[in-house]
N, C-alpha and C. Protein backbone atom coordinates (compact mmCIF):
# COMPACT_ATOMS: atom_id res chain seq x y z
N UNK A 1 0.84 -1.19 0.00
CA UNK A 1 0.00 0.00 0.00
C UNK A 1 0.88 1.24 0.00
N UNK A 2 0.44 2.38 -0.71
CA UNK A 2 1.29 3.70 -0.68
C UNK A 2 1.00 4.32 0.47
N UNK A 3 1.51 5.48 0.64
CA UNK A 3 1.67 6.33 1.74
C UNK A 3 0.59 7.21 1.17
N UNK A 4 -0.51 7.83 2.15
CA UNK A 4 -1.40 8.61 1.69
C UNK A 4 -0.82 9.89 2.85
N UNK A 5 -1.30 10.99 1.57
CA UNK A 5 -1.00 12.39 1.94
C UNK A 5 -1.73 13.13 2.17
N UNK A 6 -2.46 14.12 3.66
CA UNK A 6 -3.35 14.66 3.70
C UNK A 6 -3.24 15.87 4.58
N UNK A 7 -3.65 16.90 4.51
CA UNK A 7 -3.42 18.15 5.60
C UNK A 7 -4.42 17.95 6.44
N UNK A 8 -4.48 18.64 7.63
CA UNK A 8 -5.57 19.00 8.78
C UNK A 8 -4.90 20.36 9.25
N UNK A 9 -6.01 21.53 9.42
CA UNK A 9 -5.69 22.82 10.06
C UNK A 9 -6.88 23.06 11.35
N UNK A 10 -6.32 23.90 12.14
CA UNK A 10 -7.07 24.11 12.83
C UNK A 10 -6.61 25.34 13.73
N UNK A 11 -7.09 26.62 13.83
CA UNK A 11 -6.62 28.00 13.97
C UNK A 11 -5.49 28.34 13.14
N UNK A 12 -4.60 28.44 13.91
CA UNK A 12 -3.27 28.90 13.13
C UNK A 12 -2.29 27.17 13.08
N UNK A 13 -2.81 26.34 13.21
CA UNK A 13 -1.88 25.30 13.19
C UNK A 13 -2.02 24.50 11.92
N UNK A 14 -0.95 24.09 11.87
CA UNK A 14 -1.21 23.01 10.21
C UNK A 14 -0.39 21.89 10.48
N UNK A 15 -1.04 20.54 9.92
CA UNK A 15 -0.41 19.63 10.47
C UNK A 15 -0.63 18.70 8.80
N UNK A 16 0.67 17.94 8.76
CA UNK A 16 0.79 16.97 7.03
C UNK A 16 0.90 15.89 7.28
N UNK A 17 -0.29 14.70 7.03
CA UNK A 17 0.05 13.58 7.41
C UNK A 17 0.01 12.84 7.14
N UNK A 18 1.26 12.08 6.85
CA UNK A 18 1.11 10.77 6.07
C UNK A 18 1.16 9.39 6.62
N UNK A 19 -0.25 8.89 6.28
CA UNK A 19 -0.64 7.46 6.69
C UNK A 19 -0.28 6.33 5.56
N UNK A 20 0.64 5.19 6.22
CA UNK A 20 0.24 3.88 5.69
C UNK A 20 -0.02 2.51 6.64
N UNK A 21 -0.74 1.96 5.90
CA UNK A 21 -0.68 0.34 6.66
C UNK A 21 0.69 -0.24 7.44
N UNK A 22 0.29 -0.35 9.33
CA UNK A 22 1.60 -0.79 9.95
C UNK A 22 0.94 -1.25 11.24
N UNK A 23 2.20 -1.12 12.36
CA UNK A 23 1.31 -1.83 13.76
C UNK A 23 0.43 -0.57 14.63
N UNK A 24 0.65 1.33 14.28
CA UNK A 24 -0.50 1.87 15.05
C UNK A 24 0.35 3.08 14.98
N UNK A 25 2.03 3.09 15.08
CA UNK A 25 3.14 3.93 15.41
C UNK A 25 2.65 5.13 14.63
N UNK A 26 2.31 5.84 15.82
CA UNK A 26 2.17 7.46 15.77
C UNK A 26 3.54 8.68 15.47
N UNK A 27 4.14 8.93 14.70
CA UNK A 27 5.27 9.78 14.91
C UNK A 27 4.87 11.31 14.83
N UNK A 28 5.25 12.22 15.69
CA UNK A 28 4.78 13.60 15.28
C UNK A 28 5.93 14.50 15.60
N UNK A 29 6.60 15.00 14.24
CA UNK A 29 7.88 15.87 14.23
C UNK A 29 8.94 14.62 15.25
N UNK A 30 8.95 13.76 14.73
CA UNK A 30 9.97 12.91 14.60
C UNK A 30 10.19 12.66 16.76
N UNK A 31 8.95 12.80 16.95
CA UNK A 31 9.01 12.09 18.31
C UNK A 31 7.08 11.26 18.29
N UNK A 32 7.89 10.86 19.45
CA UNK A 32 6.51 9.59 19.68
C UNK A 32 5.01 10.26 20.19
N UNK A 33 3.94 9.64 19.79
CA UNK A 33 2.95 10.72 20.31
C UNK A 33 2.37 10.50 21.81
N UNK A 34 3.14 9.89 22.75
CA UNK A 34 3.17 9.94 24.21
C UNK A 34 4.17 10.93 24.15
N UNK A 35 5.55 11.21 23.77
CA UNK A 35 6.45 12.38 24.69
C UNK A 35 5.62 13.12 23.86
N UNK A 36 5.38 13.36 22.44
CA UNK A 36 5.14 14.72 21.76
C UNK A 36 3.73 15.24 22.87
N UNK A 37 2.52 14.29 23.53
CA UNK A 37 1.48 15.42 23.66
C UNK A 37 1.37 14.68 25.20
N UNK A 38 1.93 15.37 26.16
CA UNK A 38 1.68 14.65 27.23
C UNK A 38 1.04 14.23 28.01
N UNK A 39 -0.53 15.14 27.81
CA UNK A 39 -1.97 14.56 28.71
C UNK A 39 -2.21 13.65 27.68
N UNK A 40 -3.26 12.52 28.69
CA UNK A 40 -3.97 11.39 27.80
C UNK A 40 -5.34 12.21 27.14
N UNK A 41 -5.45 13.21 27.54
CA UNK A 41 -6.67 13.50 26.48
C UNK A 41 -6.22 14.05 25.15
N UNK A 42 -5.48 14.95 25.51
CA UNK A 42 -4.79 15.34 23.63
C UNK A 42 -4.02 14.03 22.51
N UNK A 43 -3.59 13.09 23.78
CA UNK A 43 -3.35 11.82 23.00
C UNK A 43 -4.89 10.87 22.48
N UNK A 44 -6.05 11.67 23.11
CA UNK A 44 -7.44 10.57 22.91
C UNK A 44 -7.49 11.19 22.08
N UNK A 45 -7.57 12.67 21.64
CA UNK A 45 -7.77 13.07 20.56
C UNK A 45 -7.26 13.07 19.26
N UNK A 46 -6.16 12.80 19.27
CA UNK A 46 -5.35 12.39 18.17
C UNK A 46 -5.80 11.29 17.56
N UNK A 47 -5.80 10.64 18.45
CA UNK A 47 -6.51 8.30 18.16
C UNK A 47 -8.11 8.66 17.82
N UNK A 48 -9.11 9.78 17.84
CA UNK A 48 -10.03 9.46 18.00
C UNK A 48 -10.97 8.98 16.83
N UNK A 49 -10.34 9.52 15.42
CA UNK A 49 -10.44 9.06 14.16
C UNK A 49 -10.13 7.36 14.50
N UNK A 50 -9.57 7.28 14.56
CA UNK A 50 -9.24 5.66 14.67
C UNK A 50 -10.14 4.86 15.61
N UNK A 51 -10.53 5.68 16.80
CA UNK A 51 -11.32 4.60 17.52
C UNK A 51 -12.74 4.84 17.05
N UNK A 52 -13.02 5.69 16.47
CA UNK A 52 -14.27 5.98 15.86
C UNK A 52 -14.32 4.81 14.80
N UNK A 53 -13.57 4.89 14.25
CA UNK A 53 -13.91 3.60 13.00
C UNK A 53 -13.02 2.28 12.73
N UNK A 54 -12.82 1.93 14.36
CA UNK A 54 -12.46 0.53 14.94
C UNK A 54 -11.15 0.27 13.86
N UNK A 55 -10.36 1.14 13.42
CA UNK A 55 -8.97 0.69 12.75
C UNK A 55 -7.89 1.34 13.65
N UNK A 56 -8.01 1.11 15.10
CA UNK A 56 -7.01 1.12 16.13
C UNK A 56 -5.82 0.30 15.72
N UNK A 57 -4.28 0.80 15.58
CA UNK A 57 -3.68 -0.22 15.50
C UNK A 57 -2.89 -0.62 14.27
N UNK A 58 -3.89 -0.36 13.30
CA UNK A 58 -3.91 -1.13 11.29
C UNK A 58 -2.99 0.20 10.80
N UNK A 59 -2.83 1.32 11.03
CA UNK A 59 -1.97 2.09 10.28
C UNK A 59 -0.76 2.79 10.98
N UNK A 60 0.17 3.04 10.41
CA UNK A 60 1.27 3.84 11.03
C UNK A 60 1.22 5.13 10.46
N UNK A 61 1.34 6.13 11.26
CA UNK A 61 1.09 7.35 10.59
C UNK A 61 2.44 8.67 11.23
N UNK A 62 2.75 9.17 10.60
CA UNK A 62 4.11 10.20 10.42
C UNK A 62 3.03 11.81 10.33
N UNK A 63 3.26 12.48 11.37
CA UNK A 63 3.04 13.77 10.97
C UNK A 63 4.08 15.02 11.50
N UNK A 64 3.71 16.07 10.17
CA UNK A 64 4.73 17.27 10.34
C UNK A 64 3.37 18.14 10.90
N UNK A 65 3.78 18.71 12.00
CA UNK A 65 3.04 19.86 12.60
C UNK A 65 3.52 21.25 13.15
N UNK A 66 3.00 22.20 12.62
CA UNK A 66 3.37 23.10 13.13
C UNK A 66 2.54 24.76 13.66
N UNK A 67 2.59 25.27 13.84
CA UNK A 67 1.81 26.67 14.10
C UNK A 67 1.11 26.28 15.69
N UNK A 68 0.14 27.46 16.24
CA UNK A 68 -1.09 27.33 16.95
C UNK A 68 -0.22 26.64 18.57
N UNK A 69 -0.72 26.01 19.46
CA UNK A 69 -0.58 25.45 20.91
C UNK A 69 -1.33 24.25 20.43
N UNK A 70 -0.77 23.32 21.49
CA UNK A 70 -1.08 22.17 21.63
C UNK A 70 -2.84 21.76 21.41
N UNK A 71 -3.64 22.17 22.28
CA UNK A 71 -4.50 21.57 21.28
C UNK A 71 -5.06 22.07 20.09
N UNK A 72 -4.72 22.73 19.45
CA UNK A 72 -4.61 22.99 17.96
C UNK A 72 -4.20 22.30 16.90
N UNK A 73 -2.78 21.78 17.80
CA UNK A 73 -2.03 20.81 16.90
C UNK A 73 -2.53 19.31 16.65
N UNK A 74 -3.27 19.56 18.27
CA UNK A 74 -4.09 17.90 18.42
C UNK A 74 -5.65 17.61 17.27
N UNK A 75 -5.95 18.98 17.33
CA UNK A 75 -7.70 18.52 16.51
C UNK A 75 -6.94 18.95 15.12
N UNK A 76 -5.84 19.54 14.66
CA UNK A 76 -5.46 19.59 13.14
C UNK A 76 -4.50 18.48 12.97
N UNK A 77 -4.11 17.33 13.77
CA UNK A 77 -3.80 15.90 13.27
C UNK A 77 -4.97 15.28 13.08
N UNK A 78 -5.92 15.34 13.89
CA UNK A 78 -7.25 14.41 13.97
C UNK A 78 -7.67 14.93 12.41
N UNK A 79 -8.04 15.94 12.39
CA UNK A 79 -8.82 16.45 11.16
C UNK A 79 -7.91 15.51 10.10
N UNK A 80 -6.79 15.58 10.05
CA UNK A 80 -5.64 14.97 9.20
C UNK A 80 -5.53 13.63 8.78
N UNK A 81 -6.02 12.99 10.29
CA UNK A 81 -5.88 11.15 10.08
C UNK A 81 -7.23 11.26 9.72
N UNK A 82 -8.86 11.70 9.66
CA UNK A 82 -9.66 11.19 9.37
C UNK A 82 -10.06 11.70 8.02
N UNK A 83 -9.53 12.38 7.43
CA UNK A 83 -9.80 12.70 5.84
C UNK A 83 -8.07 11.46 5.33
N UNK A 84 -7.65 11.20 5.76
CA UNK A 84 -6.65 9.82 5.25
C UNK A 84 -7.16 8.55 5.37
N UNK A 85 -8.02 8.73 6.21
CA UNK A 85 -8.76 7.07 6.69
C UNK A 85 -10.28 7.56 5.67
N UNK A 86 -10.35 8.24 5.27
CA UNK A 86 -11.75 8.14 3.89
C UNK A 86 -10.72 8.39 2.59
N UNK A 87 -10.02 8.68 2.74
CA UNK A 87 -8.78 8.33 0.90
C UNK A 87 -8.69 7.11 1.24
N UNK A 88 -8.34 5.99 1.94
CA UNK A 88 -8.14 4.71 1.68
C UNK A 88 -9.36 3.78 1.42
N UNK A 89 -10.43 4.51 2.82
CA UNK A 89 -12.00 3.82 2.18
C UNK A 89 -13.28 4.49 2.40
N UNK A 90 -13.74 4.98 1.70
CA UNK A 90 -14.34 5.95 1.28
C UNK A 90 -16.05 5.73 2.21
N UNK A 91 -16.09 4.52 2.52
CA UNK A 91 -17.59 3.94 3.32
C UNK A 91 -17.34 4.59 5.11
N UNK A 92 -15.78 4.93 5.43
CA UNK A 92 -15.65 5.34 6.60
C UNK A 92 -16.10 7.02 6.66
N UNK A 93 -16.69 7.69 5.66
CA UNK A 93 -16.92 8.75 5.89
C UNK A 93 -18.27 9.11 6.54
N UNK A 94 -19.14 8.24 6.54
CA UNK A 94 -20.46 8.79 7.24
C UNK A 94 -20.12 8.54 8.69
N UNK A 95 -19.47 7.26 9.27
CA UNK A 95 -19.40 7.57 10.70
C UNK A 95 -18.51 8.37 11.15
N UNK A 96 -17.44 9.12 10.20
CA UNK A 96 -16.26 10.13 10.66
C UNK A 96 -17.68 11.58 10.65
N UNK A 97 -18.30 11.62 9.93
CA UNK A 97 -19.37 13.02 10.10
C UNK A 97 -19.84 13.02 11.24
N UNK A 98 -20.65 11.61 11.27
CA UNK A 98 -21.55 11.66 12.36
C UNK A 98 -21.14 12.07 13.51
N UNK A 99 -19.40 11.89 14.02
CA UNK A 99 -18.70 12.39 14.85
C UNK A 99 -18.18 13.72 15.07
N UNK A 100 -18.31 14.28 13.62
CA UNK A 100 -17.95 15.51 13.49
C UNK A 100 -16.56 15.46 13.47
N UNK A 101 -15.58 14.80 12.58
CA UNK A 101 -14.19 14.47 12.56
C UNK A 101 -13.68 15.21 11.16
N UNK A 102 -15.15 15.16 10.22
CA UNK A 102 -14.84 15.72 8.77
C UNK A 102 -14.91 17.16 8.89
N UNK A 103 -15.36 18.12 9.48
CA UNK A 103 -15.63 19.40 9.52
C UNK A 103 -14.62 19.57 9.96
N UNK A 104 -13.86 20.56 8.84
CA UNK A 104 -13.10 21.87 9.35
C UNK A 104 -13.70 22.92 9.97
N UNK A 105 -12.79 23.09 11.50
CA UNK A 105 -13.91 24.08 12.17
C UNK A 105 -12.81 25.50 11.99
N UNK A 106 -13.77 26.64 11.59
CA UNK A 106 -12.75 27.84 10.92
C UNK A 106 -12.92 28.73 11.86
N UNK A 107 -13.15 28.50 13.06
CA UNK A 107 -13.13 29.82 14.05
C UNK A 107 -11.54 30.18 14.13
N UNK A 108 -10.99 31.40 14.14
CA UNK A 108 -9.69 31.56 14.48
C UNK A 108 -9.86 33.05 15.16
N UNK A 109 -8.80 33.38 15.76
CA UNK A 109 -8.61 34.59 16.79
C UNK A 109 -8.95 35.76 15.79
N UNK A 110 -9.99 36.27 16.35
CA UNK A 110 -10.05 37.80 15.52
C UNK A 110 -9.08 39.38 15.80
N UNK A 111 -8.62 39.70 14.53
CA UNK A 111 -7.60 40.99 14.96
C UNK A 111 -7.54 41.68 15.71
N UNK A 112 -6.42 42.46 16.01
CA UNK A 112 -6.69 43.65 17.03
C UNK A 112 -7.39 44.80 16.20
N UNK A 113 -7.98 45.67 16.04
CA UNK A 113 -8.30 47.02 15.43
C UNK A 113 -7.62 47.77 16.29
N UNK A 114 -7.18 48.92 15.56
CA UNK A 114 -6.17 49.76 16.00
C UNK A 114 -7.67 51.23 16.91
N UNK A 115 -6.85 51.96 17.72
CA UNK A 115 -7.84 52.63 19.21
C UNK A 115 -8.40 51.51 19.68
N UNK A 116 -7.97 50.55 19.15
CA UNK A 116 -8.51 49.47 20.67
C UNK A 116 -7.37 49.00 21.95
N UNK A 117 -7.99 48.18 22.90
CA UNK A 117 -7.08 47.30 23.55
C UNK A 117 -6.79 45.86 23.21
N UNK A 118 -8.05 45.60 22.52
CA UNK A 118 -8.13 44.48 21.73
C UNK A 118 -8.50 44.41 20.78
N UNK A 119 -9.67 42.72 20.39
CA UNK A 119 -9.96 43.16 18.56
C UNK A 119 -11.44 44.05 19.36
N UNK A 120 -12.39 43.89 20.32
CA UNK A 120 -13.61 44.91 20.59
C UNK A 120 -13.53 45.76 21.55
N UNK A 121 -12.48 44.94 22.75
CA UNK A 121 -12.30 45.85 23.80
C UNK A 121 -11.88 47.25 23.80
N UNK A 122 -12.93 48.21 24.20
CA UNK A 122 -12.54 49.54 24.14
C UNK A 122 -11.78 49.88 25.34
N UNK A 123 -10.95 51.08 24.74
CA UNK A 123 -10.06 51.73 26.50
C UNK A 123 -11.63 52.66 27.27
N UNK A 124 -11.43 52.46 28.94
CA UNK A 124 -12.13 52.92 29.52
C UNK A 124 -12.05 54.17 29.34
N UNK A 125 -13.50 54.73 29.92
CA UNK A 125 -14.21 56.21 29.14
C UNK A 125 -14.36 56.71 30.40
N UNK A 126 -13.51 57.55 30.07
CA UNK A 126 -13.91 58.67 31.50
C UNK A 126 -14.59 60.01 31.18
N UNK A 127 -15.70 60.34 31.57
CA UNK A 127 -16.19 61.98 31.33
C UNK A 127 -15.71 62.91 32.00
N UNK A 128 -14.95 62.71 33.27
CA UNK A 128 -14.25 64.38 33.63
C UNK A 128 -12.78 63.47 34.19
């Protein structure tokens, strides 16, 4: 089987990941994905494409990640392994929806505007 190639983003993070058939081995920026994400929930999230559609295990997957904080990096691998796990079989895409694994979610930090303190926060108003 070839190596399949797929992006996942999520705020400012972007993550490239390439899946093939192996024993489960997670690599992310060339460390393991226990040291790379150290709570077990950003590690559930990473696997969760996989446990969603019971192929725990069946692929080895390599990703380059970069931009955004940690969990950014975590839901733009997920986004990553579950549009790679519908390029190999295309019937895994209704239960990756139903989970909400296929949606790119596009909220990202809104600008500062300039006379602000932030992107809405106004400076306090004093009348005398």
């Amino acid at each position: 089987m070839e190596v399949t190639n797929t992006i996942g983003r999520r705020k400012t993070a972007v993550a490239r990941v390439y899946m093939e058939r192996g024993n489960g081995n997670v690599i992310i920026n060339n460390r393991d994905l226990k040291n790379y994400f150290s709570t077990e929930v950003l590690q559930n999230k990473v696997l969760q494409a996989f446990a969603t559609t019971d192929t725990l295990g069946q692929y080895d997957v390599t990703v380059n990640v970069s931009g955004g904080g940690m969990n950014g990096q975590a839901e733009a691998i997920r986004l990553g392994i579950a549009r790679a796990l519908v390029d190999n079989d295309e019937q895994l895409k209704a239960k990756l929806r139903a989970e909400g694994l296929m949606t790119r979610d596009p909220r990202m930090v809104e600008r500062k505007k300039f006379g602000r303190r932030k992107a809405r926060r106004r400076f306090q108003f004093s009348k005398r």
